[in-house]
Every structure is written in structure tokens, then in C-alpha cells.
C-alpha atoms as a PDB file:
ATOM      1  CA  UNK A   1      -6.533-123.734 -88.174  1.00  0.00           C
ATOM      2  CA  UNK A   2     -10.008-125.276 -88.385  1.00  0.00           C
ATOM      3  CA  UNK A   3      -8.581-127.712 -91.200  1.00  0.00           C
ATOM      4  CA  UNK A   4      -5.505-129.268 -88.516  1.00  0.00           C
ATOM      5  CA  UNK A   5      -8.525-129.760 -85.786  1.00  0.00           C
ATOM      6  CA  UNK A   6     -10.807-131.494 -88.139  1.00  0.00           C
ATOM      7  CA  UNK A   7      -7.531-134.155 -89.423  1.00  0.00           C
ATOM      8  CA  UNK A   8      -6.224-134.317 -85.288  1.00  0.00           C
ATOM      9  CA  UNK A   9     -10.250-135.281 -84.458  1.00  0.00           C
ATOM     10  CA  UNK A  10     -10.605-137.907 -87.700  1.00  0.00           C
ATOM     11  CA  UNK A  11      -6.821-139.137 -85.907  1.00  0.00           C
ATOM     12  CA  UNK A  12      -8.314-139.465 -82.807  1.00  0.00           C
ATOM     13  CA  UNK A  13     -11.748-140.918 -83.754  1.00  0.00           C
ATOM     14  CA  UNK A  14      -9.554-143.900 -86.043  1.00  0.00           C
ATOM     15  CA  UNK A  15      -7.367-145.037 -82.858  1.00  0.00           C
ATOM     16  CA  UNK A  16     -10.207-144.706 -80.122  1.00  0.00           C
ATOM     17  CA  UNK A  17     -12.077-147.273 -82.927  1.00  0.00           C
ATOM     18  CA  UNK A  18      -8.643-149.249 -83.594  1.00  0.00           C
ATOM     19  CA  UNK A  19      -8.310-149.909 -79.718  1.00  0.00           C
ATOM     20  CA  UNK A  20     -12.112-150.889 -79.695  1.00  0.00           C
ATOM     21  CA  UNK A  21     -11.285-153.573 -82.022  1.00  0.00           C
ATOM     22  CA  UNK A  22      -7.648-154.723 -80.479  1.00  0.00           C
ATOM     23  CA  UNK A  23     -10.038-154.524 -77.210  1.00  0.00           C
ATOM     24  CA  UNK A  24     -12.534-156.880 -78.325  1.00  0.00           C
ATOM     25  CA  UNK A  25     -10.687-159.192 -80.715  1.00  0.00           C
ATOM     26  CA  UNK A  26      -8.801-159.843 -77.524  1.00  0.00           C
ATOM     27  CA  UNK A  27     -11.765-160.021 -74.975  1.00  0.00           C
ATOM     28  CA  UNK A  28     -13.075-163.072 -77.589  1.00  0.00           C
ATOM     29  CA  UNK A  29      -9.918-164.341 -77.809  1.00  0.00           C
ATOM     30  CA  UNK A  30      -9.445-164.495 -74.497  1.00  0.00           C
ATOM     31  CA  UNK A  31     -12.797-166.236 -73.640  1.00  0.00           C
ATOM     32  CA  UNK A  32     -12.174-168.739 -76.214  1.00  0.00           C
ATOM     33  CA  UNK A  33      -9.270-169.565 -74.027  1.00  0.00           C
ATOM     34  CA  UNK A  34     -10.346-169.561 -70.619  1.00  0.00           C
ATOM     35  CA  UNK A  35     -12.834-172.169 -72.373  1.00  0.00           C
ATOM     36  CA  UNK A  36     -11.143-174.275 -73.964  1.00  0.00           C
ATOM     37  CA  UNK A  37      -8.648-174.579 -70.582  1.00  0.00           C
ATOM     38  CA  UNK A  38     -11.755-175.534 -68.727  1.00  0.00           C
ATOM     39  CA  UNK A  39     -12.288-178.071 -70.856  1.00  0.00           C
ATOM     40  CA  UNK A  40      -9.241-179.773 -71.479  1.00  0.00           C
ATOM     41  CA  UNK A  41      -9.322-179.527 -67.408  1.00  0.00           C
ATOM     42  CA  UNK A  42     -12.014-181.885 -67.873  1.00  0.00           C
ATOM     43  CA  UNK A  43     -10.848-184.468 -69.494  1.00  0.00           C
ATOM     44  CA  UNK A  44      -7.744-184.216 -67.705  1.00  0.00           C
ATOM     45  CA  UNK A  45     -10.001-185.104 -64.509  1.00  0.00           C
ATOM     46  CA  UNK A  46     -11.673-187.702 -66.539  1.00  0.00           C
ATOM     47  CA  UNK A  47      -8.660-188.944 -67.549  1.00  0.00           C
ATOM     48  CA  UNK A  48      -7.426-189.514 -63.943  1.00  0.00           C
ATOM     49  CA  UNK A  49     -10.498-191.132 -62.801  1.00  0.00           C
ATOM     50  CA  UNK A  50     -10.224-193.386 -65.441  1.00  0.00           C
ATOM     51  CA  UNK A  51      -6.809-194.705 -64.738  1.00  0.00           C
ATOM     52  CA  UNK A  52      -7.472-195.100 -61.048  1.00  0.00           C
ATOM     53  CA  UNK A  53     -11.056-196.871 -61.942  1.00  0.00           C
ATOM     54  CA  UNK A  54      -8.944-199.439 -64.051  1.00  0.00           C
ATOM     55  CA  UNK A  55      -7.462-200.665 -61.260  1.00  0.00           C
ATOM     56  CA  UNK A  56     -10.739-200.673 -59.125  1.00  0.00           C
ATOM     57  CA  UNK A  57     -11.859-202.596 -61.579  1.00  0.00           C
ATOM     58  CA  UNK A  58      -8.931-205.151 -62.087  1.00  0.00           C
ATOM     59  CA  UNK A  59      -9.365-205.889 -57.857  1.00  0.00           C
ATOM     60  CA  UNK A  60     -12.751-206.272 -58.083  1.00  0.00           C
ATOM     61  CA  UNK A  61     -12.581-208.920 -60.863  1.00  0.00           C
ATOM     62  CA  UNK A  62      -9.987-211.178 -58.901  1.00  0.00           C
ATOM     63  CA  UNK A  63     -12.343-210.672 -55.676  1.00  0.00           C
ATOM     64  CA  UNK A  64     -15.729-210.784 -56.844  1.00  0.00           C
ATOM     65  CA  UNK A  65     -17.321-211.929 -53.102  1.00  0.00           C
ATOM     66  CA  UNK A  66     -16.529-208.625 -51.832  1.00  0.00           C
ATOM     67  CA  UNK A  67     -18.119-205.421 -53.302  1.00  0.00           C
ATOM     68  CA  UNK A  68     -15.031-203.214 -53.996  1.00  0.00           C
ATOM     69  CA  UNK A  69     -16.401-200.699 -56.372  1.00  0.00           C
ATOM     70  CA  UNK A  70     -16.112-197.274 -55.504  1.00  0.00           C
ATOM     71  CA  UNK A  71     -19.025-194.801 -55.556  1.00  0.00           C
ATOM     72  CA  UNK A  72     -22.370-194.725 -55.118  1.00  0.00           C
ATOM     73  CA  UNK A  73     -24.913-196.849 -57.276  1.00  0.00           C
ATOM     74  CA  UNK A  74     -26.878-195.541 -60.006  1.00  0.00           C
ATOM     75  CA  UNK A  75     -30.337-196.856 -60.488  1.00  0.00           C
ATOM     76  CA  UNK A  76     -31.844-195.034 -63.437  1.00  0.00           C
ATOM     77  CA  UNK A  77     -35.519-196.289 -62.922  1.00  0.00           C
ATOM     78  CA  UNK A  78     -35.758-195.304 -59.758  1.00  0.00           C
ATOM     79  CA  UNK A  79     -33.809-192.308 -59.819  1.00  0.00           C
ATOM     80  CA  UNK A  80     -33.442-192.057 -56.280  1.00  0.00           C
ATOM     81  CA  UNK A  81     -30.270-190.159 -56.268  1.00  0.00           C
ATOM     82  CA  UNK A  82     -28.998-186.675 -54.257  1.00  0.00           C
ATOM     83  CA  UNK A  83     -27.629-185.559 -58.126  1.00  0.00           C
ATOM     84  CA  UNK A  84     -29.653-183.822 -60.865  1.00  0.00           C
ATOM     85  CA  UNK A  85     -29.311-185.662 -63.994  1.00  0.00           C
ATOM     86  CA  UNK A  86     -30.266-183.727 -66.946  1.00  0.00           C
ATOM     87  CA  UNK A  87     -32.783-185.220 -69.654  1.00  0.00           C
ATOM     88  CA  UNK A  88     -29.824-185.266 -72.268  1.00  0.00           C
ATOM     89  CA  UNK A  89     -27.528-186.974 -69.745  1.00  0.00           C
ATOM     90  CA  UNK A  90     -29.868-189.488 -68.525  1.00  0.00           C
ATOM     91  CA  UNK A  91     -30.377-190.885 -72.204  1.00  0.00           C
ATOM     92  CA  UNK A  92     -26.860-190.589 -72.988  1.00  0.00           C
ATOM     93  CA  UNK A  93     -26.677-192.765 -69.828  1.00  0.00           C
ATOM     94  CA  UNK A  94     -29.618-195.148 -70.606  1.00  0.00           C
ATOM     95  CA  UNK A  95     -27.696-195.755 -74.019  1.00  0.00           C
ATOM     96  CA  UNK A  96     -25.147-197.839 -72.689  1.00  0.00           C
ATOM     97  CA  UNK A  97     -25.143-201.360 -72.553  1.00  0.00           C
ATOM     98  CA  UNK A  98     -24.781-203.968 -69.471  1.00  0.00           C
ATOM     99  CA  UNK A  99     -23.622-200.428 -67.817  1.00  0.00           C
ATOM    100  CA  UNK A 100     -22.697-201.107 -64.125  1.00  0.00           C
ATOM    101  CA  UNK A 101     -23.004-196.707 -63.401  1.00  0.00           C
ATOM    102  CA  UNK A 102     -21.438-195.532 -60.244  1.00  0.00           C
ATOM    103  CA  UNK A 103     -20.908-191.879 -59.315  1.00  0.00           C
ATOM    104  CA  UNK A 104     -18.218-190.465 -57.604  1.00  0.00           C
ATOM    105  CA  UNK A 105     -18.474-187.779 -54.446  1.00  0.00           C
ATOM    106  CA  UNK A 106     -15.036-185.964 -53.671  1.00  0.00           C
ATOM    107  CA  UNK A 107     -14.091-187.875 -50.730  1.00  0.00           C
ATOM    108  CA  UNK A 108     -13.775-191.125 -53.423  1.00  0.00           C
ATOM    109  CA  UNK A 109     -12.250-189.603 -56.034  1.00  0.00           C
ATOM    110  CA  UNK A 110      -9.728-188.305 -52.419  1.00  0.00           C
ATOM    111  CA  UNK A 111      -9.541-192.008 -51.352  1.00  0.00           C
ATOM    112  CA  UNK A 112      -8.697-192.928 -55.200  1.00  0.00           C
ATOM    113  CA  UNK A 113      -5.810-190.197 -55.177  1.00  0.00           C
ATOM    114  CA  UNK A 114      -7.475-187.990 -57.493  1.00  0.00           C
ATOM    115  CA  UNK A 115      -7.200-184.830 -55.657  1.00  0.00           C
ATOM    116  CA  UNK A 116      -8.584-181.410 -56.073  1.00  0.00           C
ATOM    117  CA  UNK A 117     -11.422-182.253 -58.122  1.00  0.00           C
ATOM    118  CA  UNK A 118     -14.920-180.282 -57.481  1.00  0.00           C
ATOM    119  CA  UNK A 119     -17.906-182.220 -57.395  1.00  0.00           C
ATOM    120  CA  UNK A 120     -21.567-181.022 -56.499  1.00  0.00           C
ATOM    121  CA  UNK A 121     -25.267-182.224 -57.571  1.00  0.00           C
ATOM    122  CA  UNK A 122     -25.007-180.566 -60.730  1.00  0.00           C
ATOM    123  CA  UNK A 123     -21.101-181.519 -61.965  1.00  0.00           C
ATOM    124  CA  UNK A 124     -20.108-185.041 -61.464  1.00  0.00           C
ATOM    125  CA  UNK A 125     -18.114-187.681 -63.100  1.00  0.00           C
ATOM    126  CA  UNK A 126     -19.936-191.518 -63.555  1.00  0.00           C
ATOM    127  CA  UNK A 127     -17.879-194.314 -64.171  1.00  0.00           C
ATOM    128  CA  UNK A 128     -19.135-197.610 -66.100  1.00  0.00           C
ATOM    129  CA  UNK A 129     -17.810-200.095 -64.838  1.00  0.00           C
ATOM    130  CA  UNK A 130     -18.566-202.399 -67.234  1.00  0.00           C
ATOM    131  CA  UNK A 131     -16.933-200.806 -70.147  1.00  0.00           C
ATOM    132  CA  UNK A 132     -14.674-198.021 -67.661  1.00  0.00           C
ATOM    133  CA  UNK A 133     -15.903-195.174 -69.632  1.00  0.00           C
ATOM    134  CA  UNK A 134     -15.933-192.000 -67.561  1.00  0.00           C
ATOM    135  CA  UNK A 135     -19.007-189.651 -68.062  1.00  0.00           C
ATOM    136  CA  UNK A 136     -19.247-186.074 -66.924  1.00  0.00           C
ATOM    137  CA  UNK A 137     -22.803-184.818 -65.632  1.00  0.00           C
ATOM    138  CA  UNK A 138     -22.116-181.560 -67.496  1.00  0.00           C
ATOM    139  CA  UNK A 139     -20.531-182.226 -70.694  1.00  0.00           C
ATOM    140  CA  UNK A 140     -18.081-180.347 -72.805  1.00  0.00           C
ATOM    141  CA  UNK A 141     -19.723-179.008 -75.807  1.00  0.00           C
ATOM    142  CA  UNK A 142     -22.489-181.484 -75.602  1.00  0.00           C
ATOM    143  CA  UNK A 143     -20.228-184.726 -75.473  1.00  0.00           C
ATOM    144  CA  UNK A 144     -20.694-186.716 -71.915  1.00  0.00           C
ATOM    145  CA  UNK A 145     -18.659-189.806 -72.629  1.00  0.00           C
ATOM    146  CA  UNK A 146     -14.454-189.440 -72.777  1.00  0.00           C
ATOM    147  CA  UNK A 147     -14.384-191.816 -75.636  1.00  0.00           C
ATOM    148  CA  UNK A 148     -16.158-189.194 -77.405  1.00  0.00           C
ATOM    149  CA  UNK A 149     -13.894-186.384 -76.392  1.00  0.00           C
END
């Protein structure tokens, strides 16, 4: 008798730890998702902004005289802007060449046609209008620029 309890508890002990590890492989697994979801949501967005700035872009060359570029101006030197820019961001930023930066509020990017997109002072999308590269304040696994993406 004390024999068959000892083999049903060393039973019991092996699938309580088997469903730990199903339990956790999963939990990882799962983050790893959610993620990676997030991030291709991302550059989705950035995507989007990017078409939409191509034409901004395209009017604004055949009309120079008036100022047609969407978003607010970015002056770096000053840094006289409502938006924290990280250290890391601001080089990345200061690393492009003959950039024209402009960053985008949610009513813009709602004006552009690129809807349900969530911008604060912390997460927000610059364009270059220069070169149209889209830059997100945040980064994805410490890459700002979507050409690097």
C-alpha cells in the first residue's frame, strides 16, 4: 500500500512539473508574439506615413511658394519642441544629412488618411523630407529609421 502512494505521488509531482513547463514555454512564446505583432504594427504605421508623405512631398516640389509640408518643424539646436527626444534618437536624428525633420501629431497623420495611429510626447513618427525616411521616436529593437527595419 505505501509502495502505490509513493509511484501515484512521483505521477503527480512529474505532470504538476510537465504543466509548469507547457505553462511557461507558452507564456514566452506568447510574449515573443505579442512583440513581435507590436512591431510589425510599427512599421506598418511607418509604412503608411510614408506613402502618404510621398505625395506631400511630390505637391510641395511643383509648388514650392507655398509651405505645404505637413507637421510641425524640428529644430534640433534649439530643441524647443512639446516631444521628448531621447539622447539615442536625437543622434540618430542629427546623423542625417540636408534632413528637412517634421513630426507628426494625430490630427496630421488624420488629415493625411492615416487613421488610428497613437501619438504622444514620448511615441512619434518624424518624417525627412528630404530623403522621406520615416523615423519612430521609440524604436523597434533599437532601429529608428524604416530603411533600417
Amino acid at each position: 500500500m505505501k509502495n502505490e502512494k509513493g509511484i501515484a505521488l512521483i505521477g503527480l509531482v512529474i505532470v504538476v512539473l510537465l504543466t509548469a513547463v507547457v505553462l511557461f514555454a507558452g507564456t514566452n512564446y506568447l510574449k515573443e508574439y505579442v512583440s513581435n505583432q507590436k512591431n510589425e504594427d510599427i512599421k506598418a504605421n511607418m509604412l503608411a506615413i510614408q506613402t502618404v508623405i510621398t505625395n506631400v512631398k511630390n505637391k510641395h516640389t511643383v509648388d514650392e511658394t507655398n509651405n505645404i509640408l505637413v507637421g510641425t518643424k524640428l529644430d534640433l539646436e534649439n530643441n524647443e519642441t512639446e516631444y521628448t527626444i531621447s539622447d539615442e534618437f536625437k543622434n540618430v536624428l542629427l546623423s542625417l544629412e540636408n534632413a528637412e525633420l517634421y513630426i507628426l501629431n494625430t490630427e496630421e497623420l488624420n488629415n493625411l488618411g492615416v487613421k488610428n495611429i497613437e501619438v504622444n510626447n514620448t511615441a512619434f513618427y518624424v518624417v525627412d523630407y528630404n530623403s522621406e525616411e520615416i523615423l519612430y521616436s521609440l524604436g523597434v529593437n533599437g532601429v529608428y529609421k524604416l530603411s533600417e527595419m
